[in-house]
C-alpha atoms as a PDB file:
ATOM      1  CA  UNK A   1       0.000   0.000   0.000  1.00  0.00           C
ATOM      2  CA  UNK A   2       1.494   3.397  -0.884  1.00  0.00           C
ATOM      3  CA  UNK A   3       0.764   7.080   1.079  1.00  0.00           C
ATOM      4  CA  UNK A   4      -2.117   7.429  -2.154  1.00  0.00           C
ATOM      5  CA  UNK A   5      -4.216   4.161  -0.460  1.00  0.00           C
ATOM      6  CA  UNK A   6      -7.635   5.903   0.228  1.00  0.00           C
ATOM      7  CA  UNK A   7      -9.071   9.454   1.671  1.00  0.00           C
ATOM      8  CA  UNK A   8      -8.063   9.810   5.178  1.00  0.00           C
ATOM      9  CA  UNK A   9     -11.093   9.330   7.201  1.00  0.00           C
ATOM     10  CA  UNK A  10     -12.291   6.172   4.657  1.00  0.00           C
ATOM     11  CA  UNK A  11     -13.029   3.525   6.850  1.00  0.00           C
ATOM     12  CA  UNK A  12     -12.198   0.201   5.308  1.00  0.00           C
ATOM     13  CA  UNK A  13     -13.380  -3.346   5.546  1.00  0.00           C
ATOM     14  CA  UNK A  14     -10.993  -6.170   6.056  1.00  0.00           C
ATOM     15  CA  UNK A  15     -10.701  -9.368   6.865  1.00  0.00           C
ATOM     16  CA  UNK A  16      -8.237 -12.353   7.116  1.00  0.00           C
ATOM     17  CA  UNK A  17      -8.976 -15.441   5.444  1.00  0.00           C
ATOM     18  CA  UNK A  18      -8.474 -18.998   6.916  1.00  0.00           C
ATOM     19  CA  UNK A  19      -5.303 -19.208   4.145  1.00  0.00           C
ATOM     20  CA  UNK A  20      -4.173 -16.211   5.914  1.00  0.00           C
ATOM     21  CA  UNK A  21      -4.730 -13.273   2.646  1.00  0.00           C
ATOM     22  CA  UNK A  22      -5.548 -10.339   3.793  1.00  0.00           C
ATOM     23  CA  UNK A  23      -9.034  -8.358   1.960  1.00  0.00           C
ATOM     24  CA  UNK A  24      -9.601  -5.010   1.812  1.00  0.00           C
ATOM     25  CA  UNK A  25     -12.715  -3.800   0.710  1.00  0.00           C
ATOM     26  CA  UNK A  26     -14.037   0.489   0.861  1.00  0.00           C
ATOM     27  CA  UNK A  27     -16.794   0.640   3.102  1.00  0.00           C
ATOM     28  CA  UNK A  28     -19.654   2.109   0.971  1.00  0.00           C
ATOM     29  CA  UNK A  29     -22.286   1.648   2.544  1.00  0.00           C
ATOM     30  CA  UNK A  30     -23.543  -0.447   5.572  1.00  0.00           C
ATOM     31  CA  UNK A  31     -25.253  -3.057   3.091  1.00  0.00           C
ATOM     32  CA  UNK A  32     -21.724  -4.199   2.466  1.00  0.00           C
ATOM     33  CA  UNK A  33     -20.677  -7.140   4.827  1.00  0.00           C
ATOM     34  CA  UNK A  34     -17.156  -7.797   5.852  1.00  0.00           C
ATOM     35  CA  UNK A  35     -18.660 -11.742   4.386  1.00  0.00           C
ATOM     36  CA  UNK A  36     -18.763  -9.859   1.090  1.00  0.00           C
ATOM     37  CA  UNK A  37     -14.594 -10.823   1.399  1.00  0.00           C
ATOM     38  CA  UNK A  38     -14.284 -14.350   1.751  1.00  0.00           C
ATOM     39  CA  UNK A  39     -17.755 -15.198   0.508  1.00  0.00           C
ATOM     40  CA  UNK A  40     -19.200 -16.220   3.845  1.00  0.00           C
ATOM     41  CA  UNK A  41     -16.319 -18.241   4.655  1.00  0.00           C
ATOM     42  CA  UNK A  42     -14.310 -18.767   7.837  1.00  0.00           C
ATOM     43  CA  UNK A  43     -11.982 -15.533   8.564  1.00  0.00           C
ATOM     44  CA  UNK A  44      -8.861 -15.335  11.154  1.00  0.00           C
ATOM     45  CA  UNK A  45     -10.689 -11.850  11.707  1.00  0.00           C
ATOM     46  CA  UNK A  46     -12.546  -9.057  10.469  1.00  0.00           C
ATOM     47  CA  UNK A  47     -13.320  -5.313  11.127  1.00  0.00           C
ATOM     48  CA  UNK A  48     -12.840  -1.960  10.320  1.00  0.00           C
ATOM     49  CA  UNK A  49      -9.508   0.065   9.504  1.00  0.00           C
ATOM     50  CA  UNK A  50      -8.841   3.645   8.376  1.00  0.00           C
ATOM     51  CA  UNK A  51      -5.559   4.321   6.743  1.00  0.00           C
ATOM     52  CA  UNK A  52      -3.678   7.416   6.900  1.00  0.00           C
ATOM     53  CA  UNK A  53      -0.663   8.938   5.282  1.00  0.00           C
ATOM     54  CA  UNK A  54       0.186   5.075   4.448  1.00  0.00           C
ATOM     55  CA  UNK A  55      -0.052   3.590   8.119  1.00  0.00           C
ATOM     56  CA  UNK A  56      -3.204   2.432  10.108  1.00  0.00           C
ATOM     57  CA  UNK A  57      -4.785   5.085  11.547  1.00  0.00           C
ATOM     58  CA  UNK A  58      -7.065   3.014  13.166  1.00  0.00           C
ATOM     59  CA  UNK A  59      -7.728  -0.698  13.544  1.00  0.00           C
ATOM     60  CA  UNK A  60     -10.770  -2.744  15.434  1.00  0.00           C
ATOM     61  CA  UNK A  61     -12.741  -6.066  14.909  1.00  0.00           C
ATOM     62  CA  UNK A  62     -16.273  -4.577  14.826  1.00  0.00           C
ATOM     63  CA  UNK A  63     -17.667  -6.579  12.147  1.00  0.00           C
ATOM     64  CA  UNK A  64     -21.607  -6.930  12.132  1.00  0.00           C
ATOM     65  CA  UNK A  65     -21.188 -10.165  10.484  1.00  0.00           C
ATOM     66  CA  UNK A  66     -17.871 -11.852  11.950  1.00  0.00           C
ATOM     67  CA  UNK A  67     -17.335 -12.436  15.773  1.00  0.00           C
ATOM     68  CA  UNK A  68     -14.404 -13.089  17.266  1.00  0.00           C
ATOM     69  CA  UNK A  69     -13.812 -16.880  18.499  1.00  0.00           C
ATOM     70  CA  UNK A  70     -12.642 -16.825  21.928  1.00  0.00           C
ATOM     71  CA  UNK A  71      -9.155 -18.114  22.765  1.00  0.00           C
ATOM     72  CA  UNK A  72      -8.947 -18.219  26.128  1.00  0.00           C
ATOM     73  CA  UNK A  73      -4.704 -18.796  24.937  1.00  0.00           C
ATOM     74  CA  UNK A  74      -4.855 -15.798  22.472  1.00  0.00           C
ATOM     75  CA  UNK A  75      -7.385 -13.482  23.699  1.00  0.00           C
ATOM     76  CA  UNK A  76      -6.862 -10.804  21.532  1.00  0.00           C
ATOM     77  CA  UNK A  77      -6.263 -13.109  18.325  1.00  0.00           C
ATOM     78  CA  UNK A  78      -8.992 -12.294  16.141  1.00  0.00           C
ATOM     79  CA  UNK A  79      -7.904  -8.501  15.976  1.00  0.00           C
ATOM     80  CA  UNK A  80      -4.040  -9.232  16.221  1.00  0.00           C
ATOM     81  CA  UNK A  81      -4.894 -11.440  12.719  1.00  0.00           C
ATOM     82  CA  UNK A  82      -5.439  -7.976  11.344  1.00  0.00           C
ATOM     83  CA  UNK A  83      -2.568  -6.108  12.659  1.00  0.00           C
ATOM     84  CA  UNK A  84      -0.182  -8.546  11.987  1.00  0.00           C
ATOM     85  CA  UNK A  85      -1.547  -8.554   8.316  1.00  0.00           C
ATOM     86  CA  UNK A  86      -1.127  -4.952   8.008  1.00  0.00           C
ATOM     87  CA  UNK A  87       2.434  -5.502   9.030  1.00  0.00           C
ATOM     88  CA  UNK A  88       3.082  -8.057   6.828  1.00  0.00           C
ATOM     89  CA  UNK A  89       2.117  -6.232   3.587  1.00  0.00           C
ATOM     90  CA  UNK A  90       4.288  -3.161   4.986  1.00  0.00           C
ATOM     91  CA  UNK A  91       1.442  -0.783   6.732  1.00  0.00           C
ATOM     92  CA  UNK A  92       3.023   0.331   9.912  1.00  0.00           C
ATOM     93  CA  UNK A  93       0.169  -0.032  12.932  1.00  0.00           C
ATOM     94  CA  UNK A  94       0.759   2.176  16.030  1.00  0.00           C
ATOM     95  CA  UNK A  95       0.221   0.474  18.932  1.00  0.00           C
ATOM     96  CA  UNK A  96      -2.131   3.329  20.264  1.00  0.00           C
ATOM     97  CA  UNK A  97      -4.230   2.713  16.780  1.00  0.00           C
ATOM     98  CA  UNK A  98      -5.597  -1.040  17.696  1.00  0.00           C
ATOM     99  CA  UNK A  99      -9.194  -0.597  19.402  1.00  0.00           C
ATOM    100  CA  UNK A 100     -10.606  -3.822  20.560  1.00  0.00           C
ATOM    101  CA  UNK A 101     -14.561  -3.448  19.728  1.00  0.00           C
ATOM    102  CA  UNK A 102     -16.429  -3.813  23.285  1.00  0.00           C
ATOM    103  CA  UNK A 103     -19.109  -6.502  22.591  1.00  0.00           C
END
């Protein structure tokens, strides 16, 4: 992703597939489903993300669609899928960026 990714403030959908590939998909309206992604298939994790002068600007796992699975070893998994995604394809993440969505 380059600086040119998006208007700041665009909120994004994405989600991480079982196979681990990360989908991003422009948030257009609310009709659109973060299962839009993966076809209703099993994700790692889902949410929103806004990206800003090419890093996360912020990151959470709201998804109206996905819930996290609980791992009572890796509480925090479902959203970390995302973040560590992010980082993999080169899109720094601040820490103070990652919001957990309170269910």
């Amino acid at each position: 992703m380059t600086k040119e990714f998006g208007q700041p403030g665009t909120t994004y959908l994405w989600a991480v597939g079982a196979d681990g590939n990360l989908r991003i998909l422009v948030e257009a309206s609310r009709k659109i489903k973060h299962s839009v992604l993966f076809r209703g298939g099993p994700v790692r994790g889902a949410g929103d993300v806004i990206i800003e002068n090419g890093e996360v600007g912020m990151i959470s796992d709201q998804s109206g669609h996905y819930y996290p699975l609980l791992d009572l070893d890796v509480p925090d998994s479902y959203l970390q899928s995302g973040v560590d995604a992010f980082l993999n394809a080169g899109v720094p993440v601040p820490d103070e960026v990652i919001q957990p969505y309170a269910r």
